[in-house]
Protein backbone atom coordinates (compact mmCIF):
# COMPACT_ATOMS: atom_id res chain seq x y z
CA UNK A 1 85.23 -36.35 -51.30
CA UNK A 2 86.22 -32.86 -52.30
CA UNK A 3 85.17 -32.13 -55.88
CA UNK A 4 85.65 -28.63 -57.92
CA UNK A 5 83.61 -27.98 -60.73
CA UNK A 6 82.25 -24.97 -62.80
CA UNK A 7 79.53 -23.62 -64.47
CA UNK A 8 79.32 -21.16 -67.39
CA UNK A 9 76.98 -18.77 -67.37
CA UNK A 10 76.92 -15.15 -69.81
CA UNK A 11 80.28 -16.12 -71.24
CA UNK A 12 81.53 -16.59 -67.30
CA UNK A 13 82.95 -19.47 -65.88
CA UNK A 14 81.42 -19.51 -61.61
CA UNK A 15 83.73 -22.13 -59.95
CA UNK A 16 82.12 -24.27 -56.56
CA UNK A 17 83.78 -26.41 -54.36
CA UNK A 18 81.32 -29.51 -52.86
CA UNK A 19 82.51 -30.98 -49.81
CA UNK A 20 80.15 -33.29 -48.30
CA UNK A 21 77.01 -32.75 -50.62
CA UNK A 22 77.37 -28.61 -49.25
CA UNK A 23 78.60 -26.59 -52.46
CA UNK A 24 80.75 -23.43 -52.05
CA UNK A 25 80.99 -20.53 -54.27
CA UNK A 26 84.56 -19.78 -55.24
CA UNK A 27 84.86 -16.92 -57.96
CA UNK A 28 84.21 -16.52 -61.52
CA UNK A 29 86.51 -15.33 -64.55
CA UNK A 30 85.77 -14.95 -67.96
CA UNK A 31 85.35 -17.96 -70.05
CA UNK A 32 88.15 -20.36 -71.26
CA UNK A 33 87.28 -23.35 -73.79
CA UNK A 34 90.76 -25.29 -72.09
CA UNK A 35 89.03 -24.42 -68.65
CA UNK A 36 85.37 -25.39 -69.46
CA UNK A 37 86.54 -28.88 -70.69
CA UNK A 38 88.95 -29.58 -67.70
CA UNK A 39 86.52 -28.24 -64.61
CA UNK A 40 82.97 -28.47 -66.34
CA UNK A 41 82.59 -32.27 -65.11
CA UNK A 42 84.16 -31.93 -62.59
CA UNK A 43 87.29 -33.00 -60.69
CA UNK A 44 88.82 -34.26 -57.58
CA UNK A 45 90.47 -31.62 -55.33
CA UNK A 46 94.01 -33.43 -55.87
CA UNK A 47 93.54 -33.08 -59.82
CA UNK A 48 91.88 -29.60 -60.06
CA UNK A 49 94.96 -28.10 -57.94
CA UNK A 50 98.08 -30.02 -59.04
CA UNK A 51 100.22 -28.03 -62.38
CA UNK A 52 102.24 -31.37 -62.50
CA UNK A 53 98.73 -33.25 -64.32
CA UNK A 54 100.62 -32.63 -68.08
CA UNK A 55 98.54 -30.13 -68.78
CA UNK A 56 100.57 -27.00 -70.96
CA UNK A 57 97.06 -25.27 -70.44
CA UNK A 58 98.24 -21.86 -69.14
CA UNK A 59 94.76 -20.64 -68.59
CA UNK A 60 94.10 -23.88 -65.82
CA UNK A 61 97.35 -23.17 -64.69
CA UNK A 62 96.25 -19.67 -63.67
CA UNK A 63 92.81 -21.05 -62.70
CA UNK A 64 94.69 -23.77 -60.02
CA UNK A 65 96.62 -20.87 -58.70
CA UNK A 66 92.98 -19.22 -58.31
CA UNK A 67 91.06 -22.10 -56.84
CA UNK A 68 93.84 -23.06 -54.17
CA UNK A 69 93.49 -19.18 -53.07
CA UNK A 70 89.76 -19.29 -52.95
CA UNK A 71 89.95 -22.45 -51.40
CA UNK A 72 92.38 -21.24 -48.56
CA UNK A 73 89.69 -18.44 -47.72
CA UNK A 74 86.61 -20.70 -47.63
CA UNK A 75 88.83 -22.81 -45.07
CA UNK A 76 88.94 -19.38 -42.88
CA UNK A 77 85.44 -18.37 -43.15
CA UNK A 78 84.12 -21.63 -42.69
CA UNK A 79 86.44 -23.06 -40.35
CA UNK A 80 87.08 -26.04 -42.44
CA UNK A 81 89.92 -28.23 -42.96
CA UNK A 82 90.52 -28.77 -46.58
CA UNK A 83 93.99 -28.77 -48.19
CA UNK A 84 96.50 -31.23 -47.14
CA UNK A 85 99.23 -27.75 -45.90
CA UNK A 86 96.20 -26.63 -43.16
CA UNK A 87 95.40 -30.35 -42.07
CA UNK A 88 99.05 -30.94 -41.58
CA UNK A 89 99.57 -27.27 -39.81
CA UNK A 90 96.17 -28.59 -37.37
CA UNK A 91 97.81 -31.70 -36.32
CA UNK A 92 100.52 -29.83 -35.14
């Protein structure tokens, strides 16, 4: 299971992605109290990237935007298959 979660740190937020107990560094942005209590937990790749949750949040919206990016660049560095677009464009 794919989870995305942050951490704050000097009034930062540093996002990671764990996929199969290996974390990832994303990025970091300046903190976000709406942010800190939607990521800081943690959440399931599906929630952390969707804008149709019912969140009015625009600061996560900007943040999913952000993460899905990120996460399309760890896929080509790493050579992983992560989002649901690049494991449907592999099968092909």
């Amino acid at each position: 299971m794919t989870r995305i979660y942050c951490q704050e740190k000097n009034g930062m937020h540093e996002f990671y992605m764990t996929i199969d107990r290996n974390d990832y560094y994303l990025f970091s942005q300046k903190y976000r109290v709406g942010v800190d209590s939607f990521y800081k937990g943690g959440v399931q790749l599906d929630k952390g990237i969707r804008h149709g949750i019912g969140r009015t949040d625009c600061a996560i919206h900007r943040t999913m935007d952000k993460v899905k990016r990120h996460i399309r660049y760890i896929e080509q560095e790493y050579d992983l298959v992560i989002l649901e677009k690049t494991k449907m464009r592999a099968a092909a």
